[in-house]
PDB file of N, CA and C in Angstrom:
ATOM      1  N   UNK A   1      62.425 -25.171 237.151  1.00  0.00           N
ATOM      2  CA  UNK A   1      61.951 -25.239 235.794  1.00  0.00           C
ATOM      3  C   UNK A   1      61.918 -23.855 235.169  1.00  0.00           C
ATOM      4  N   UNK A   2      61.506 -22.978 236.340  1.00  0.00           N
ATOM      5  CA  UNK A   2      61.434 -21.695 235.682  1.00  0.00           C
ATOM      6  C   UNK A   2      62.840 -21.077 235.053  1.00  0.00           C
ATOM      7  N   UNK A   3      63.638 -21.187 235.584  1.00  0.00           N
ATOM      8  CA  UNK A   3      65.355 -20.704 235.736  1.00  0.00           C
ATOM      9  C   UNK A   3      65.495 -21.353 234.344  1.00  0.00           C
ATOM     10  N   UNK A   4      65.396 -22.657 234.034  1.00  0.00           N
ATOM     11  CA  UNK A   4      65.745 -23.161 232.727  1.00  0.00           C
ATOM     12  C   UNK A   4      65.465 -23.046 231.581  1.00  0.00           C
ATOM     13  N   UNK A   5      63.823 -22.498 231.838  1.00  0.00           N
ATOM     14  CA  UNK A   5      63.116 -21.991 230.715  1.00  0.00           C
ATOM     15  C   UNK A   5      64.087 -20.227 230.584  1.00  0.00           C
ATOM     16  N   UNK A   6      64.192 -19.997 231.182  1.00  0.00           N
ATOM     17  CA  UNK A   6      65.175 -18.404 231.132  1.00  0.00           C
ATOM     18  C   UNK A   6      66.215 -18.215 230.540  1.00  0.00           C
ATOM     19  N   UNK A   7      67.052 -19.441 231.171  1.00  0.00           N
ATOM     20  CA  UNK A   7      68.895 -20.111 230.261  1.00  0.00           C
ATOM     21  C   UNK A   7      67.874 -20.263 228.975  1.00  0.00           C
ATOM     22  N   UNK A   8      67.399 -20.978 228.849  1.00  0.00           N
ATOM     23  CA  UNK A   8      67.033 -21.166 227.519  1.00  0.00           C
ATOM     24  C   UNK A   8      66.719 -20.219 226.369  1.00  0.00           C
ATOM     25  N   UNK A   9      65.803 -19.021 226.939  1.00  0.00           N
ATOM     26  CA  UNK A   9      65.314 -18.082 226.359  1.00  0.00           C
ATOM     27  C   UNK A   9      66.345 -17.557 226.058  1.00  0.00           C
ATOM     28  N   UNK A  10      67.241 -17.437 227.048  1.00  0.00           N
ATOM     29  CA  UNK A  10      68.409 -16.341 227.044  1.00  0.00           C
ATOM     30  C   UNK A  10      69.542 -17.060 225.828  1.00  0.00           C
ATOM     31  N   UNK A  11      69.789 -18.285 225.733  1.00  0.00           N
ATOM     32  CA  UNK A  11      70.766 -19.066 224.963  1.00  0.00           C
ATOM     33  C   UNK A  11      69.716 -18.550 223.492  1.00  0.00           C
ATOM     34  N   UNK A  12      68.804 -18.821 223.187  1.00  0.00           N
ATOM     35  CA  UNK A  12      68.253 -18.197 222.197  1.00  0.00           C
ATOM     36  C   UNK A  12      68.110 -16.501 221.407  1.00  0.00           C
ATOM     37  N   UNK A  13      68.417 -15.818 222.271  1.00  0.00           N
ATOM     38  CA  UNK A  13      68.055 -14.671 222.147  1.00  0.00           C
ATOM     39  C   UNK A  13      69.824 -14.299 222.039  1.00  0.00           C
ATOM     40  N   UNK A  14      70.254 -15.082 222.108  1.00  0.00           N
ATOM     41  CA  UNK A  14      71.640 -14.475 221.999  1.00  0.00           C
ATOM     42  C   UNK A  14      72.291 -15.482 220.209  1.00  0.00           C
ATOM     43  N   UNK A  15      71.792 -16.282 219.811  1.00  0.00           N
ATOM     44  CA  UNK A  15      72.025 -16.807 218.909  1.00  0.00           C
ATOM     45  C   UNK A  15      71.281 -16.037 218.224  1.00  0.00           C
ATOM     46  N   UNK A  16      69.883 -15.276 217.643  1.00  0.00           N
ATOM     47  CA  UNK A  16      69.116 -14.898 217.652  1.00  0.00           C
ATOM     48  C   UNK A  16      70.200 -13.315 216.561  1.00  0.00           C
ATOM     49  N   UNK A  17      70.981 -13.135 218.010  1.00  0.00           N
ATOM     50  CA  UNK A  17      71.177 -11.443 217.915  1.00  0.00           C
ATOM     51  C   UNK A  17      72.547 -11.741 216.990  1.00  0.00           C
ATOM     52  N   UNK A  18      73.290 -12.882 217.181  1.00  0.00           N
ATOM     53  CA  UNK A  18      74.481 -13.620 216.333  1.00  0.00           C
ATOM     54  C   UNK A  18      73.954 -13.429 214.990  1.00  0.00           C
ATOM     55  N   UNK A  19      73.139 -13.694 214.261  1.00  0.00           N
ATOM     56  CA  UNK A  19      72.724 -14.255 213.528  1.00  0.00           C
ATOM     57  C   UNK A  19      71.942 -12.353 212.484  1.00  0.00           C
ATOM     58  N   UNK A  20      71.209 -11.715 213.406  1.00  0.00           N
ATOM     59  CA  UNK A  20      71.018 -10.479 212.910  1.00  0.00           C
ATOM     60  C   UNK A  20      72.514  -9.450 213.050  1.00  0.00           C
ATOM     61  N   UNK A  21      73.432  -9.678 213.721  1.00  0.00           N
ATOM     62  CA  UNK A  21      74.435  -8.917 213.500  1.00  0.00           C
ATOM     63  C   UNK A  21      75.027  -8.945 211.977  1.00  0.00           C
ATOM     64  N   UNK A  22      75.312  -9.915 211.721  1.00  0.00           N
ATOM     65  CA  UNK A  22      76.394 -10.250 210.454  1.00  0.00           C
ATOM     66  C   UNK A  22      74.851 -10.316 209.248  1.00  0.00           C
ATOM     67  N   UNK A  23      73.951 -10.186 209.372  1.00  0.00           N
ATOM     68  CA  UNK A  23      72.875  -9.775 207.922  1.00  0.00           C
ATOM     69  C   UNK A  23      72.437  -8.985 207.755  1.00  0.00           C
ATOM     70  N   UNK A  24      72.412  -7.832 208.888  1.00  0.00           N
ATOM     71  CA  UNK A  24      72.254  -6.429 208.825  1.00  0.00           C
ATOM     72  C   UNK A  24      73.371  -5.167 209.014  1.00  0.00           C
ATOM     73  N   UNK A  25      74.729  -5.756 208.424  1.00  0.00           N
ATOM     74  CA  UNK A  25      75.952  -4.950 208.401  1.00  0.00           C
ATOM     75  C   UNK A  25      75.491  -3.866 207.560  1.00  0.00           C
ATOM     76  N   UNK A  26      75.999  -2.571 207.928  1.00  0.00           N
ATOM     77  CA  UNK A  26      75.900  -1.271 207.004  1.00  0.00           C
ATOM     78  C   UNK A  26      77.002  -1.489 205.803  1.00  0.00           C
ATOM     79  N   UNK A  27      76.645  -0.743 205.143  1.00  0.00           N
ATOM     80  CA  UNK A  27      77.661  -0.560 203.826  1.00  0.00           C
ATOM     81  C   UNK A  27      78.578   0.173 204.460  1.00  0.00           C
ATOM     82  N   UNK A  28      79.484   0.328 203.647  1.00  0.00           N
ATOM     83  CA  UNK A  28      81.224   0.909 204.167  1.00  0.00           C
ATOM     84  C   UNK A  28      81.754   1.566 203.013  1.00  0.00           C
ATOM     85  N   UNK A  29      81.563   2.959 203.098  1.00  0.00           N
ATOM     86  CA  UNK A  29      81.866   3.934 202.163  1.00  0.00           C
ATOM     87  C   UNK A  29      83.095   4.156 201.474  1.00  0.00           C
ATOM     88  N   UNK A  30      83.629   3.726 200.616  1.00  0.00           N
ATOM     89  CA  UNK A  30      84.881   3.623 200.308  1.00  0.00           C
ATOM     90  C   UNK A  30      85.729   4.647 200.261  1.00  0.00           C
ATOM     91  N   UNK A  31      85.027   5.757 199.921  1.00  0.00           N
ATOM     92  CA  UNK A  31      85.384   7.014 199.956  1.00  0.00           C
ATOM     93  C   UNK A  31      86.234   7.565 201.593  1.00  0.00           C
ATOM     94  N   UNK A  32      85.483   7.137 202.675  1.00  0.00           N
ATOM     95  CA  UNK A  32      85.862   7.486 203.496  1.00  0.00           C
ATOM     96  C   UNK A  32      87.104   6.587 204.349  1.00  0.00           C
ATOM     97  N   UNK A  33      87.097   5.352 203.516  1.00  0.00           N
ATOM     98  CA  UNK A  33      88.275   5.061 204.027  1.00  0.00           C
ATOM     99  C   UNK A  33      89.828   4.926 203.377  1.00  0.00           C
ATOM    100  N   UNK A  34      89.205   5.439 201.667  1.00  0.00           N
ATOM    101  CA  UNK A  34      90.654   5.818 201.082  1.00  0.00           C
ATOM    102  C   UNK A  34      91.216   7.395 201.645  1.00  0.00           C
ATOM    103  N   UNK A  35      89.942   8.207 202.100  1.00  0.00           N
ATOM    104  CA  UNK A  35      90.698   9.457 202.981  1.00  0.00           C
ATOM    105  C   UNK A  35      91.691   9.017 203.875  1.00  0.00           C
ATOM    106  N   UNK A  36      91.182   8.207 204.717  1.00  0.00           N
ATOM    107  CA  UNK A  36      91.843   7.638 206.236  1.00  0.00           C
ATOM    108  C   UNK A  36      93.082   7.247 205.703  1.00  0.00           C
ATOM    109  N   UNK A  37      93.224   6.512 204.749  1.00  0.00           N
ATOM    110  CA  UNK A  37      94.769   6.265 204.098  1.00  0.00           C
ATOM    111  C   UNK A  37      95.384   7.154 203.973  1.00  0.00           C
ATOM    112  N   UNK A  38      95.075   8.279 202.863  1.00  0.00           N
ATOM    113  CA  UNK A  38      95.604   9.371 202.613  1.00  0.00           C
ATOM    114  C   UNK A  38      96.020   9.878 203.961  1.00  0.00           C
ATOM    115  N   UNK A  39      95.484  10.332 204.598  1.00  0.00           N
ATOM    116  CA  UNK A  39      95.337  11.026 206.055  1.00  0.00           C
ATOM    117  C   UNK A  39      96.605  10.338 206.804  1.00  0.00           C
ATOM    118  N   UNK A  40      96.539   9.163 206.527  1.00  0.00           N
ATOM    119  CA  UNK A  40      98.040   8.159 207.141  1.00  0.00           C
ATOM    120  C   UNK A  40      98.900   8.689 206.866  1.00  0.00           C
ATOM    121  N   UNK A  41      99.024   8.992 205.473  1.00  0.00           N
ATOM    122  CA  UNK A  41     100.500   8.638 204.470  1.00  0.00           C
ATOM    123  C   UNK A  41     100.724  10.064 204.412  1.00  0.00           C
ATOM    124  N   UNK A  42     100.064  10.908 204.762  1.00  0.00           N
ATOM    125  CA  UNK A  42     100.206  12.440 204.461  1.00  0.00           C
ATOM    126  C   UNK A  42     101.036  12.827 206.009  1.00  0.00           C
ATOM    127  N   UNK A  43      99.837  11.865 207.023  1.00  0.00           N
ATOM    128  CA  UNK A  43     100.980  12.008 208.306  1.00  0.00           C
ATOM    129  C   UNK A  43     102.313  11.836 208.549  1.00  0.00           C
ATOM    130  N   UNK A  44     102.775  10.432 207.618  1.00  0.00           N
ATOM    131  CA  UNK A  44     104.278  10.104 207.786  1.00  0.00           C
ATOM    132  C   UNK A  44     104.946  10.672 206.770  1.00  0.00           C
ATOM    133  N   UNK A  45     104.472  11.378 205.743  1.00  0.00           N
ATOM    134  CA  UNK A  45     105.445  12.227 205.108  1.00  0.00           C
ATOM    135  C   UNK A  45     105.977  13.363 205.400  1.00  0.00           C
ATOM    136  N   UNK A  46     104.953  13.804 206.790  1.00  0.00           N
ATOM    137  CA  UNK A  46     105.360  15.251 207.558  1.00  0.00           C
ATOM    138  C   UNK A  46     106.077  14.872 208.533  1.00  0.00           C
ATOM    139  N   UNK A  47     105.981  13.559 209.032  1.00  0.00           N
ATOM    140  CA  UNK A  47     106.815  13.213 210.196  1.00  0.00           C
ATOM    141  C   UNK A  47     108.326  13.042 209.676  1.00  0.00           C
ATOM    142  N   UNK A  48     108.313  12.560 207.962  1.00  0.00           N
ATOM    143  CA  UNK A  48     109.699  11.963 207.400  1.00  0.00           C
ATOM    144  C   UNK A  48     110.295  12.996 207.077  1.00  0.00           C
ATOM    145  N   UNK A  49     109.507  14.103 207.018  1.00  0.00           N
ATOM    146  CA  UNK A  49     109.902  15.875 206.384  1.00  0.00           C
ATOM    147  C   UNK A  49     110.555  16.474 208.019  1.00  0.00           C
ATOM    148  N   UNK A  50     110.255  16.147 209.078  1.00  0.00           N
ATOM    149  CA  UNK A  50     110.344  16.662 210.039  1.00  0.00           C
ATOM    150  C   UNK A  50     111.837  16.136 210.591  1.00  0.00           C
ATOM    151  N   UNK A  51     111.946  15.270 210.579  1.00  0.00           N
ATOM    152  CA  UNK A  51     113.012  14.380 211.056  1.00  0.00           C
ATOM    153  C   UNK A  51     113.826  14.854 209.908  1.00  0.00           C
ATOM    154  N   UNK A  52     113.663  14.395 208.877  1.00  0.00           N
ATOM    155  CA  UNK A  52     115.148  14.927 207.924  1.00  0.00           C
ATOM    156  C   UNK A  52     115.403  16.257 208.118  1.00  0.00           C
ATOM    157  N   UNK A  53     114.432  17.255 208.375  1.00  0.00           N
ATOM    158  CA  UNK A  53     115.127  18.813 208.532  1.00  0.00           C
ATOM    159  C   UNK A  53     115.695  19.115 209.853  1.00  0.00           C
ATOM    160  N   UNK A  54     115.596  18.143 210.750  1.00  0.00           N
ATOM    161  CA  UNK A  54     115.801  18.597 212.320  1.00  0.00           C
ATOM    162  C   UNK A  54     117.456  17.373 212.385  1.00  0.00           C
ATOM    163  N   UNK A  55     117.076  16.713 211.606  1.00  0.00           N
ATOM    164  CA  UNK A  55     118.604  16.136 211.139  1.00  0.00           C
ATOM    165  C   UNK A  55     119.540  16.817 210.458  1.00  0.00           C
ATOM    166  N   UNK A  56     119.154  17.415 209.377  1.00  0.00           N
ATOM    167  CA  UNK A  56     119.959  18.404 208.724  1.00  0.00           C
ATOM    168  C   UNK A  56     120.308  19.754 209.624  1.00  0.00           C
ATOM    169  N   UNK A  57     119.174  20.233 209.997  1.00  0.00           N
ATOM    170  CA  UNK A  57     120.113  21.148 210.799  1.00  0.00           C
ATOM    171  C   UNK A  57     120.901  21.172 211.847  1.00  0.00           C
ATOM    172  N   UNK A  58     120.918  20.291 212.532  1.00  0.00           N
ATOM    173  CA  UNK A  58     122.096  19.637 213.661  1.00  0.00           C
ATOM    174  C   UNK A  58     123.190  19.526 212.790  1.00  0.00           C
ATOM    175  N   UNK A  59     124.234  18.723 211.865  1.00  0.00           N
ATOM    176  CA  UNK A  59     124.524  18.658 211.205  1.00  0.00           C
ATOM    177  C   UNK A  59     125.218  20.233 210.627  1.00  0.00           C
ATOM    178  N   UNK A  60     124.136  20.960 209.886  1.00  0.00           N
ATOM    179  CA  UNK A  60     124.813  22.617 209.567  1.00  0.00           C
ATOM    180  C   UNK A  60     125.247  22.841 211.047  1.00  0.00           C
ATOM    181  N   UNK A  61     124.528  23.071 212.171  1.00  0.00           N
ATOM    182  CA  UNK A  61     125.208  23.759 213.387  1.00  0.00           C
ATOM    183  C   UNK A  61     126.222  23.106 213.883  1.00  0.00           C
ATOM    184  N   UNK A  62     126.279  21.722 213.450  1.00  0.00           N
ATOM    185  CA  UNK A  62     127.752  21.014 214.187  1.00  0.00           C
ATOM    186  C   UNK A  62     129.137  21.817 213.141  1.00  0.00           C
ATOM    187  N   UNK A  63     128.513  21.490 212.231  1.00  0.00           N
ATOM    188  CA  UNK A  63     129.505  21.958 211.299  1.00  0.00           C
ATOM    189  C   UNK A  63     129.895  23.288 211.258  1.00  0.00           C
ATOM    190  N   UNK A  64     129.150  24.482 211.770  1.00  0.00           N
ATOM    191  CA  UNK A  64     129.249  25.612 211.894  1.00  0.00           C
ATOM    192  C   UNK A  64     129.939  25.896 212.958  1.00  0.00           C
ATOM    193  N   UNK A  65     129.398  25.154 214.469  1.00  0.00           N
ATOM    194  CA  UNK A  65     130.500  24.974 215.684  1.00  0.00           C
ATOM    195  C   UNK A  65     131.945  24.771 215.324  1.00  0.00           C
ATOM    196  N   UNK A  66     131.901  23.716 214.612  1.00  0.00           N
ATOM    197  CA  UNK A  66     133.519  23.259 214.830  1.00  0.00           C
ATOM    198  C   UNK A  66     134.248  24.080 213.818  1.00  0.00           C
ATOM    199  N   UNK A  67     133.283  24.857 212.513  1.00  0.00           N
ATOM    200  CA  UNK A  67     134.476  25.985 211.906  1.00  0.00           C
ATOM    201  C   UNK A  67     134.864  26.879 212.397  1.00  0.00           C
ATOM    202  N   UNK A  68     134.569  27.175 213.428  1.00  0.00           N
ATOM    203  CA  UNK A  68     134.733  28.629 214.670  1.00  0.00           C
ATOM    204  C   UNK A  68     135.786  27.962 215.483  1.00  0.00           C
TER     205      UNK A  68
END
C-alpha cells in the first residue's frame, strides 16, 4: 500500500511540474535572437567571401602556370 501511495505521489508530482513548466516560461528577448541571425548570415557571407577568393586565386595561378 505504501509503494502505491508513492507511484501515486510521484505520477502527481510529475503532472504537477508538466503543468508549471509551460505557465512559467520566461520571455524571449527578441533582440537577442535577431543578433543570432545576423551572427548566421554574417558567418556565411565570410565563408561565401572565402571560397570565392580561394577559387579565384587557383584559377590566376593556373593561368599564370600554364603562360610560362
Amino acid at each position: 500500500m505504501k509503494s502505491k501511495n508513492i507511484t501515486e505521489n510521484f505520477q502527481y508530482n510529475k503532472s504537477n511540474l508538466a503543468k508549471t513548466d509551460i505557465t512559467n516560461k520566461q520571455k524571449v528577448d527578441i533582440n537577442i535572437l535577431l543578433n543570432r541571425v545576423r551572427l548566421d548570415n554574417q558567418k556565411k557571407k565570410i565563408k561565401n567571401y572565402f571560397y570565392f577568393s580561394t577559387v579565384l586565386i587557383l584559377i590566376l595561378l593556373v593561368g599564370v602556370f600554364a603562360s610560362i
